[in-house]
PDB file of N, CA and C in Angstrom:
ATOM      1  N   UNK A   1    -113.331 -16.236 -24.349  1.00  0.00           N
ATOM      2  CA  UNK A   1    -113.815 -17.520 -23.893  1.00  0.00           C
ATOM      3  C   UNK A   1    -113.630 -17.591 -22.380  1.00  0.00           C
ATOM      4  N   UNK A   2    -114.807 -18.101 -21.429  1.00  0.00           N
ATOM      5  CA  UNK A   2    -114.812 -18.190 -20.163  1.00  0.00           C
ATOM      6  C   UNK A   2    -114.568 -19.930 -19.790  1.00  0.00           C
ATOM      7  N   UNK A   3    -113.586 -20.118 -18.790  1.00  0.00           N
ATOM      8  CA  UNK A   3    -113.671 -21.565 -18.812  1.00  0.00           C
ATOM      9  C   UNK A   3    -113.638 -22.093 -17.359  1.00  0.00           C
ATOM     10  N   UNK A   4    -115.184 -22.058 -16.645  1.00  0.00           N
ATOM     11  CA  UNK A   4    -115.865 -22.117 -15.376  1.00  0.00           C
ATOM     12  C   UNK A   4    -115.423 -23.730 -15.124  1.00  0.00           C
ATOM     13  N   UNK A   5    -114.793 -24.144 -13.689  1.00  0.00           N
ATOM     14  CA  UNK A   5    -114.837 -25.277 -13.191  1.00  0.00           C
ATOM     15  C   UNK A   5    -115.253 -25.440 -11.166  1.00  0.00           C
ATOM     16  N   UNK A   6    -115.638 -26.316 -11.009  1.00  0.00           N
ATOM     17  CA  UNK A   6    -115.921 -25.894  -9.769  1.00  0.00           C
ATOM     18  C   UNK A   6    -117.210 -27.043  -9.488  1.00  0.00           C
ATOM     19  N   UNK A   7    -117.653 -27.395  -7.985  1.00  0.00           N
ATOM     20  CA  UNK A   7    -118.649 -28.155  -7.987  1.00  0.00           C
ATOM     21  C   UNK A   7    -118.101 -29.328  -8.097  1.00  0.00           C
ATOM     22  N   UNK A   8    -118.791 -30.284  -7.949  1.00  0.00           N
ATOM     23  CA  UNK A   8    -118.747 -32.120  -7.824  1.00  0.00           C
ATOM     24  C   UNK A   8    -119.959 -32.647  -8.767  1.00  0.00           C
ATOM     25  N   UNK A   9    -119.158 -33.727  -8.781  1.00  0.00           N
ATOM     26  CA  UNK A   9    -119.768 -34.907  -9.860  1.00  0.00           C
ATOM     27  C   UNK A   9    -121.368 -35.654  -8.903  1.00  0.00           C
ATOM     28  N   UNK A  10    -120.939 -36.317  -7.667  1.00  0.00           N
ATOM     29  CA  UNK A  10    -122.053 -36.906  -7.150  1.00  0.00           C
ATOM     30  C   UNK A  10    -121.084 -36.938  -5.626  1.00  0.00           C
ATOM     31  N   UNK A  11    -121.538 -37.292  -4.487  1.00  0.00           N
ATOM     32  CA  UNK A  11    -121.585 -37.256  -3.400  1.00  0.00           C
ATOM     33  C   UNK A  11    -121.296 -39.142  -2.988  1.00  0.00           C
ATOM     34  N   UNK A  12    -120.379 -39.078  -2.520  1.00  0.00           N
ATOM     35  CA  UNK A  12    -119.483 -40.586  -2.193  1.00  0.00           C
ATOM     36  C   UNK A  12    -119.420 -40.927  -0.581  1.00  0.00           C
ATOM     37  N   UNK A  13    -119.757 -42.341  -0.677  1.00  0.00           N
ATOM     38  CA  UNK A  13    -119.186 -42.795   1.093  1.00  0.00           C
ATOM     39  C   UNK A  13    -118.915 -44.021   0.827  1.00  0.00           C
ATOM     40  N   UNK A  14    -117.526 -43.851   1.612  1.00  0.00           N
ATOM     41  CA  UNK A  14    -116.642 -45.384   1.614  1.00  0.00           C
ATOM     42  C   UNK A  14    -116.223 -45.850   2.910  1.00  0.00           C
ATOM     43  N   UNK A  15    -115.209 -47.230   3.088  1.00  0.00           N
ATOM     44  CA  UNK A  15    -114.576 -47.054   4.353  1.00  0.00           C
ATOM     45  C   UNK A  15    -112.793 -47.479   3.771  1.00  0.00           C
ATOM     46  N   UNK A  16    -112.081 -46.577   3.972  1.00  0.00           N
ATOM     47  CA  UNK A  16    -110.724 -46.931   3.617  1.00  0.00           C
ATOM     48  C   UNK A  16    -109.817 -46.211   4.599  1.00  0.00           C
ATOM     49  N   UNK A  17    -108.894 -46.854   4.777  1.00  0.00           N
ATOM     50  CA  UNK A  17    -107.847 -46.544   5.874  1.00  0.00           C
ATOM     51  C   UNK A  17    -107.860 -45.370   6.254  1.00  0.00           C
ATOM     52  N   UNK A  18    -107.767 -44.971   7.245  1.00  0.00           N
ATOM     53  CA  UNK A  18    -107.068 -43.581   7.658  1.00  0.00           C
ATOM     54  C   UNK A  18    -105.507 -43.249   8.548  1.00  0.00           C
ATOM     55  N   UNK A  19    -105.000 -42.576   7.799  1.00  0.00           N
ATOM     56  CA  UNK A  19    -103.405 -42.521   8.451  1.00  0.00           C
ATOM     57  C   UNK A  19    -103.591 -42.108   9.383  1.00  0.00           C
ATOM     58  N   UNK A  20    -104.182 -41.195   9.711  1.00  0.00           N
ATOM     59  CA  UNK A  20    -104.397 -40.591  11.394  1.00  0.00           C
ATOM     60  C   UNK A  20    -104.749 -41.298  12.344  1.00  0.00           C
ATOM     61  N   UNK A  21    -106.052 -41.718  12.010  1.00  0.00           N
ATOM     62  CA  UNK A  21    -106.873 -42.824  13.112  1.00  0.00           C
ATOM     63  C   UNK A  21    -105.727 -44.305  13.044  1.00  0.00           C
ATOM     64  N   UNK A  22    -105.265 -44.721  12.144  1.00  0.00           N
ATOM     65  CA  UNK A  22    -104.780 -45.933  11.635  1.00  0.00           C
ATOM     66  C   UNK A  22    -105.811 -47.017  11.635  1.00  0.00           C
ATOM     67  N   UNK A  23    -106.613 -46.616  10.732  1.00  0.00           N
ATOM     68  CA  UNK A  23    -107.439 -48.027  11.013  1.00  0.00           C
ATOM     69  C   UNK A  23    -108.240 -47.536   9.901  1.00  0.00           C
ATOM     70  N   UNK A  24    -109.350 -48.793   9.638  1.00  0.00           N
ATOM     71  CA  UNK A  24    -110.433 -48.636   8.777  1.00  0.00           C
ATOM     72  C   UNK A  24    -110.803 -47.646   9.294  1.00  0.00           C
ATOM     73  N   UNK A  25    -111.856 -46.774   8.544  1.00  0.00           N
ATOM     74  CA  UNK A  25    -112.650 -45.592   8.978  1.00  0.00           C
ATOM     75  C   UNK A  25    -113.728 -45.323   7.651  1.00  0.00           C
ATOM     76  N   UNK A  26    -115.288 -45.269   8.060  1.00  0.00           N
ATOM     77  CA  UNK A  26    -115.981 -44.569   7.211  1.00  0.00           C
ATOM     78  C   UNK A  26    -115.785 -42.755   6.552  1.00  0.00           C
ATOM     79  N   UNK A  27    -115.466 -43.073   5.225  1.00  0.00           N
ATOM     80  CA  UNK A  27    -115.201 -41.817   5.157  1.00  0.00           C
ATOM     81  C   UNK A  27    -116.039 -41.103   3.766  1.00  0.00           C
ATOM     82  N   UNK A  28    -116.591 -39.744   3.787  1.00  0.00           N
ATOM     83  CA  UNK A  28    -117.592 -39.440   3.134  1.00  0.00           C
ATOM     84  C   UNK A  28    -117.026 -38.132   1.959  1.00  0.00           C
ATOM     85  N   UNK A  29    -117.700 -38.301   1.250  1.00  0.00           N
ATOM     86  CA  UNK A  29    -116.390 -36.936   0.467  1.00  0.00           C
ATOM     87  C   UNK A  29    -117.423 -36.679  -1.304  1.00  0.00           C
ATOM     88  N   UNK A  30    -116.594 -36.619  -2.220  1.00  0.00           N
ATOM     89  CA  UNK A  30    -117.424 -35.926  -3.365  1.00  0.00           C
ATOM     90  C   UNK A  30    -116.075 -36.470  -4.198  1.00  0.00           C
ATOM     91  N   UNK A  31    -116.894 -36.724  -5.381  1.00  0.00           N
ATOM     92  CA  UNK A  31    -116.144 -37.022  -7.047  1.00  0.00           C
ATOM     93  C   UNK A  31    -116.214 -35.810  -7.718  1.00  0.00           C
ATOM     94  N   UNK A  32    -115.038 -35.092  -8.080  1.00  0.00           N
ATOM     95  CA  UNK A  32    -115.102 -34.080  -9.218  1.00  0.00           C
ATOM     96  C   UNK A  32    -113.781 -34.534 -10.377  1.00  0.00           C
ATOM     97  N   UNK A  33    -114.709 -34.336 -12.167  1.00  0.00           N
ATOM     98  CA  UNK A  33    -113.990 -34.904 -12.694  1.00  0.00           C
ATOM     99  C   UNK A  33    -112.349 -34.639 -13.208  1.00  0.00           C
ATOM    100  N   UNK A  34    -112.460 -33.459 -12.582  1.00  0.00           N
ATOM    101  CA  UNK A  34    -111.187 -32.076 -13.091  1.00  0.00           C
ATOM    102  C   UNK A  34    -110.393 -32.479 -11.766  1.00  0.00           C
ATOM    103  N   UNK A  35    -110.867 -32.841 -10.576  1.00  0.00           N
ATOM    104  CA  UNK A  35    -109.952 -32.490  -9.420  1.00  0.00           C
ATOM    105  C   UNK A  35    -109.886 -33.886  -8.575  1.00  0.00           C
ATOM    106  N   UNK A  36    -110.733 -34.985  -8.877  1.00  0.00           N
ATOM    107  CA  UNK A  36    -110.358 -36.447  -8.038  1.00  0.00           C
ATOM    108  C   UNK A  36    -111.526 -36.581  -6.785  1.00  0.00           C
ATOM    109  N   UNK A  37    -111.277 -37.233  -6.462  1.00  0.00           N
ATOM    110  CA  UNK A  37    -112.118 -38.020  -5.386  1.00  0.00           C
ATOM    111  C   UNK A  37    -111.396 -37.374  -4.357  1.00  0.00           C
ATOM    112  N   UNK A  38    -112.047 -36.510  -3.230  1.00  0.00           N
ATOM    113  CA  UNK A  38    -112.178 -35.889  -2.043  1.00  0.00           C
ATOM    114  C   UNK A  38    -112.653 -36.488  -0.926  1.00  0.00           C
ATOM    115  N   UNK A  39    -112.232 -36.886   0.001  1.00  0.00           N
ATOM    116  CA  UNK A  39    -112.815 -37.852   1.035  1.00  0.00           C
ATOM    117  C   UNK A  39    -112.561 -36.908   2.416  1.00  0.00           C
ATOM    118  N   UNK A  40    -113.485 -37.242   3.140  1.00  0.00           N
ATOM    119  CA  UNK A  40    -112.988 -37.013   4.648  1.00  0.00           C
ATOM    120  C   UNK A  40    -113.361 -37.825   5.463  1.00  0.00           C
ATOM    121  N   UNK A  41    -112.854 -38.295   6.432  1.00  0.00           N
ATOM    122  CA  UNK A  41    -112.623 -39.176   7.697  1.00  0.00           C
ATOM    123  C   UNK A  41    -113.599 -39.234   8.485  1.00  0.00           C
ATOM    124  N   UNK A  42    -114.675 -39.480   9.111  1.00  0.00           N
ATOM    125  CA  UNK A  42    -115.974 -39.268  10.099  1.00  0.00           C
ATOM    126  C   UNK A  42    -115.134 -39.704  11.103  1.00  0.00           C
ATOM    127  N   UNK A  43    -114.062 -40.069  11.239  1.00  0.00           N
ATOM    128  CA  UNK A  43    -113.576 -40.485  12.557  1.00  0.00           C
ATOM    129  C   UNK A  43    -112.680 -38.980  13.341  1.00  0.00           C
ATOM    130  N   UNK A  44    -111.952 -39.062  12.446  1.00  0.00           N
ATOM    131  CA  UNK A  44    -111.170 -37.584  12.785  1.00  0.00           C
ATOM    132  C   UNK A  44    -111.153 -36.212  12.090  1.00  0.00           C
ATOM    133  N   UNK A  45    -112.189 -36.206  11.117  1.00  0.00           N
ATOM    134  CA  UNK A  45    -111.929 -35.049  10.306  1.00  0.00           C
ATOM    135  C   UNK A  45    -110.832 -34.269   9.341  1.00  0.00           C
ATOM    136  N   UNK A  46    -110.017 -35.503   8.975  1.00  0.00           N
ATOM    137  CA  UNK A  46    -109.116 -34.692   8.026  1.00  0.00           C
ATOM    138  C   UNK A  46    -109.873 -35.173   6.646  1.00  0.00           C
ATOM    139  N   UNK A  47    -109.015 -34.607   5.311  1.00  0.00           N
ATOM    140  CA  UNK A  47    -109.570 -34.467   4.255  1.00  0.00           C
ATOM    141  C   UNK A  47    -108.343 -34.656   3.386  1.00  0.00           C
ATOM    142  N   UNK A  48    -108.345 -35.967   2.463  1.00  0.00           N
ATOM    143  CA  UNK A  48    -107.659 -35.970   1.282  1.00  0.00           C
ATOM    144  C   UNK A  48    -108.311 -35.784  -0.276  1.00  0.00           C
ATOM    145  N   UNK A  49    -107.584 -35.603  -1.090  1.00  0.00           N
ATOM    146  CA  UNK A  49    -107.838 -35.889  -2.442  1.00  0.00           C
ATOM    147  C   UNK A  49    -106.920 -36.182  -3.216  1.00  0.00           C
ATOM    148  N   UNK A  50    -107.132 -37.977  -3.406  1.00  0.00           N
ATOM    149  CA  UNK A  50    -106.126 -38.252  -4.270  1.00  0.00           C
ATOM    150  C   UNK A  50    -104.998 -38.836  -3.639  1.00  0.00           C
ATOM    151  N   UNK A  51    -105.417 -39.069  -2.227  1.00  0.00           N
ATOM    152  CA  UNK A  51    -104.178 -39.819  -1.691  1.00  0.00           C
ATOM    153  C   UNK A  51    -103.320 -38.364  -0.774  1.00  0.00           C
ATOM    154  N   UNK A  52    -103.773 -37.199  -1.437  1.00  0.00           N
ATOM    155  CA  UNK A  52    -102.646 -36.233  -0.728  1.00  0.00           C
ATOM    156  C   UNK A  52    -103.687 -35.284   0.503  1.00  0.00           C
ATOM    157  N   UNK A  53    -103.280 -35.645   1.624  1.00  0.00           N
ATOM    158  CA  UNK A  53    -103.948 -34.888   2.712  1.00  0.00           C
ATOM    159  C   UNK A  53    -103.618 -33.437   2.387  1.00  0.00           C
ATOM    160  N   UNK A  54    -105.144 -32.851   3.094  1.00  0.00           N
ATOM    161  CA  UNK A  54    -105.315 -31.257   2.876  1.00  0.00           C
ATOM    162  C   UNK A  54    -104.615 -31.001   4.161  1.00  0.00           C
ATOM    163  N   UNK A  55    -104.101 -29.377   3.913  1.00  0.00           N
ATOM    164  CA  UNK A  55    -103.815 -29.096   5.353  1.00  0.00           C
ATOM    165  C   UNK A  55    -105.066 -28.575   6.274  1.00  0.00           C
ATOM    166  N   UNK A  56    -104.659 -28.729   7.296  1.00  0.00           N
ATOM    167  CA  UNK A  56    -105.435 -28.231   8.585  1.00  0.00           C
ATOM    168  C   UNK A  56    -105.521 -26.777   8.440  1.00  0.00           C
ATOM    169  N   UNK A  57    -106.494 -26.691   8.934  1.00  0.00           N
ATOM    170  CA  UNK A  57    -106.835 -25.090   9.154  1.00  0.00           C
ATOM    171  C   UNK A  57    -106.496 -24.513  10.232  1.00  0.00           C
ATOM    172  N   UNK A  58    -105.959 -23.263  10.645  1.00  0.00           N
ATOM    173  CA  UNK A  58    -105.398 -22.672  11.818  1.00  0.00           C
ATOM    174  C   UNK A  58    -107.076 -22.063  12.474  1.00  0.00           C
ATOM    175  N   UNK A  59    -107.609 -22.971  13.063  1.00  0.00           N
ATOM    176  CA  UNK A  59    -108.983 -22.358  14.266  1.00  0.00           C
ATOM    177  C   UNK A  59    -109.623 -23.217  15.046  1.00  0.00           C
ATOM    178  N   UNK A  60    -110.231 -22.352  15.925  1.00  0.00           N
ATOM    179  CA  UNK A  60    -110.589 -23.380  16.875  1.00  0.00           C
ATOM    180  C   UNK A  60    -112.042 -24.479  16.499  1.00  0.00           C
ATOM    181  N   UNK A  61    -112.191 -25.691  16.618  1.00  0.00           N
ATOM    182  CA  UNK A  61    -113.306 -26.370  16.021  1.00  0.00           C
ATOM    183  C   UNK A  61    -113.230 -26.738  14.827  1.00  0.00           C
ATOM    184  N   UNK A  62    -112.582 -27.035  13.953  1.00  0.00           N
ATOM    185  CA  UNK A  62    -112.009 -27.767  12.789  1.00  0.00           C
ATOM    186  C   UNK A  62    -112.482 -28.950  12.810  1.00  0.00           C
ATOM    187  N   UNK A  63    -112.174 -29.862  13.648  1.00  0.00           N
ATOM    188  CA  UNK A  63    -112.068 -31.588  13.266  1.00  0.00           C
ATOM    189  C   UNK A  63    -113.811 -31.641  13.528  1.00  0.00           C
ATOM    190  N   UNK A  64    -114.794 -30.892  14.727  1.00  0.00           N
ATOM    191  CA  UNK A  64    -115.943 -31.028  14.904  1.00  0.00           C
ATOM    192  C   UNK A  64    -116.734 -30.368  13.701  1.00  0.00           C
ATOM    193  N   UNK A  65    -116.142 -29.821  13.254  1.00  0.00           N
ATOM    194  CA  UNK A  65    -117.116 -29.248  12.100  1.00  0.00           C
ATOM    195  C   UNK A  65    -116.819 -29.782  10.644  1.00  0.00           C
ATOM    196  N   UNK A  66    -115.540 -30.175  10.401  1.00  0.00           N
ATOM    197  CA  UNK A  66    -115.079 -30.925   9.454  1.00  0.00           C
ATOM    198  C   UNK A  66    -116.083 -32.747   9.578  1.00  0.00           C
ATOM    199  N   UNK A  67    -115.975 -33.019  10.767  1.00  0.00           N
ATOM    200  CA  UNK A  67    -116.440 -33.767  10.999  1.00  0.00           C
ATOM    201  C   UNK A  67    -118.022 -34.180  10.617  1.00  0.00           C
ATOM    202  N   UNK A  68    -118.890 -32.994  10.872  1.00  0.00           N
ATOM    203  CA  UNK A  68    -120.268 -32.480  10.662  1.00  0.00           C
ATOM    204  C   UNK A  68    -120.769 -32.737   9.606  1.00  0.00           C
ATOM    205  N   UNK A  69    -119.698 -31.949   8.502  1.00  0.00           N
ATOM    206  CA  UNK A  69    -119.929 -31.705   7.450  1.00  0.00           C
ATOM    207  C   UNK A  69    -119.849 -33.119   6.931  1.00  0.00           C
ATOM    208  N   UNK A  70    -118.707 -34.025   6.947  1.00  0.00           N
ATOM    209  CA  UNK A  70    -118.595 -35.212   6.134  1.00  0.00           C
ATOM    210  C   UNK A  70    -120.016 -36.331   6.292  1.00  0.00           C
ATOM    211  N   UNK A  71    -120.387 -36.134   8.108  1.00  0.00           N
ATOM    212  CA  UNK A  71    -121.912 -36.564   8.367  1.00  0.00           C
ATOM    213  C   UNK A  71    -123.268 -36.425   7.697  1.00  0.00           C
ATOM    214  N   UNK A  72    -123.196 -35.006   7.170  1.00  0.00           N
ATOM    215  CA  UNK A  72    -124.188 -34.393   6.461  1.00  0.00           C
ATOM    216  C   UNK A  72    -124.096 -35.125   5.325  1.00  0.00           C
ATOM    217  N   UNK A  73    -122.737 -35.296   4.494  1.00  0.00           N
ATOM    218  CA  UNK A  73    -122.169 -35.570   3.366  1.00  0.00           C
ATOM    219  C   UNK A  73    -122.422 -37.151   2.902  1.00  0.00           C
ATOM    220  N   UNK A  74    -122.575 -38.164   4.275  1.00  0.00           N
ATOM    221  CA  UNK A  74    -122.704 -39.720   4.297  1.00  0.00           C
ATOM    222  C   UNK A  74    -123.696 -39.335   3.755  1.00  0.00           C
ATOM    223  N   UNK A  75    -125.027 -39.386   4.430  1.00  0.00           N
ATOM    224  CA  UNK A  75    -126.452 -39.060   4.807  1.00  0.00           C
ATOM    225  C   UNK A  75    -126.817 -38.919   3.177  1.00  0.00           C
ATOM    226  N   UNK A  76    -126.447 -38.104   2.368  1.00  0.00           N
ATOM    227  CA  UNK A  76    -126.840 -38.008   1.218  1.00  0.00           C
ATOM    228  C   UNK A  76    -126.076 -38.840  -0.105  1.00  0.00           C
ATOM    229  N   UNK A  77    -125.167 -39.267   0.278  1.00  0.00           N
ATOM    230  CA  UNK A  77    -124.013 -40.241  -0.336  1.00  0.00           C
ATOM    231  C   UNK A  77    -124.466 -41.327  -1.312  1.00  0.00           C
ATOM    232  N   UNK A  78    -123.890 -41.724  -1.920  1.00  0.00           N
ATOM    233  CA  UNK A  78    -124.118 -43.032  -2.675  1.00  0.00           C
ATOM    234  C   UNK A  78    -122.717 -43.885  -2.673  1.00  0.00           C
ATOM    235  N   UNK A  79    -122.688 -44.721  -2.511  1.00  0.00           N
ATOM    236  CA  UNK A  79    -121.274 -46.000  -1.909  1.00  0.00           C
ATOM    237  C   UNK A  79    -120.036 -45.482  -3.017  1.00  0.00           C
ATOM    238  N   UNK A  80    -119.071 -45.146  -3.285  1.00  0.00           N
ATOM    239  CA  UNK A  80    -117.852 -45.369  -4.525  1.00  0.00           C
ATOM    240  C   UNK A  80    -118.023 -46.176  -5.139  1.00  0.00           C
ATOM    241  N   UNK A  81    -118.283 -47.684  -4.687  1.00  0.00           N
ATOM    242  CA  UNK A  81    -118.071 -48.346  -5.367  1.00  0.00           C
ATOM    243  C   UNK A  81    -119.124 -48.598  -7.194  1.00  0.00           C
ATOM    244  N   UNK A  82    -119.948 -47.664  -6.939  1.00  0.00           N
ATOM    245  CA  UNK A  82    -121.005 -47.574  -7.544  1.00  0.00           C
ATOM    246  C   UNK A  82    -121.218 -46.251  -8.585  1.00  0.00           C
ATOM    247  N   UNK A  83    -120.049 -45.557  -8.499  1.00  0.00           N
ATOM    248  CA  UNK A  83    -119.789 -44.460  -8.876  1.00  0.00           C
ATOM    249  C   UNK A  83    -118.678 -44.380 -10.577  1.00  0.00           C
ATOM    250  N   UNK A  84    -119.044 -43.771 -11.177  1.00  0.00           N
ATOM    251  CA  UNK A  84    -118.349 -43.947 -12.430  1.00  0.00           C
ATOM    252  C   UNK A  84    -118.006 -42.486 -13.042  1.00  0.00           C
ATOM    253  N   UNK A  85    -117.162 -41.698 -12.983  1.00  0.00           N
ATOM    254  CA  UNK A  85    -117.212 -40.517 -13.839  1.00  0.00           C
ATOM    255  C   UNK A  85    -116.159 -40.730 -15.099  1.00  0.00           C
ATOM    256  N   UNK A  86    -116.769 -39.906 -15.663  1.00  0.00           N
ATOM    257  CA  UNK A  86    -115.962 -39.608 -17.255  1.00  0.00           C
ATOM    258  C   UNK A  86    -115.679 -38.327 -17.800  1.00  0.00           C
ATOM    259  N   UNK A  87    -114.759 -37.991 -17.862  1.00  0.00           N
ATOM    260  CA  UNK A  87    -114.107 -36.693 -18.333  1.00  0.00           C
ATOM    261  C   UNK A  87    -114.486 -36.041 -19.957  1.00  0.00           C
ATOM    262  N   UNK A  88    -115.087 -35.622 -20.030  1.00  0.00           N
ATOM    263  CA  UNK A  88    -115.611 -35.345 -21.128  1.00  0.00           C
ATOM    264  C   UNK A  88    -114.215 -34.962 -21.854  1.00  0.00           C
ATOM    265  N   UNK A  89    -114.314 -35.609 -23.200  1.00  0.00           N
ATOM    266  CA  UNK A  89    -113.010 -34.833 -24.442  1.00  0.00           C
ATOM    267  C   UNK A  89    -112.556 -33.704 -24.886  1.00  0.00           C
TER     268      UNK A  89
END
């Protein structure tokens, strides 16, 4: 038996605090039902899931490309609040 996980549910944009910036911040990210709600920051480019920040990556251009990506990520987004997943049994 093979037991493949990987990929996202639907594509999310919210605005909820950011510890870094300290402040509201639009932030854009992905629902997966195995692994939680993934967000990243359009303000500064970090990335949680679940409340627990990812670490930083050791290179140069991180927060601009982290950044990029979460832009790309709005752009195609649909709000959280509107979002519902269910874990299959």
């Amino acid at each position: 038996m093979t037991a493949v996980c990987g990929g996202y549910d639907c594509l999310v944009r919210t605005a909820r605090h950011c510890p870094t910036c300290n402040r509201v911040r639009p932030m854009a990210g992905y629902v997966a039902a195995w692994y939680g709600t993934t967000l990243t920051c359009i303000g500064c480019g970090e990335t949680w899931t679940d409340g627990e920040q990812h670490p930083r990556p050791f290179q140069r251009g991180w927060r601009a490309k982290s950044i990029g990506r979460a832009l790309e990520m709005w752009r195609g987004a649909t709000p959280l609040r509107l979002v519902r997943v269910e874990v299959p049994s």
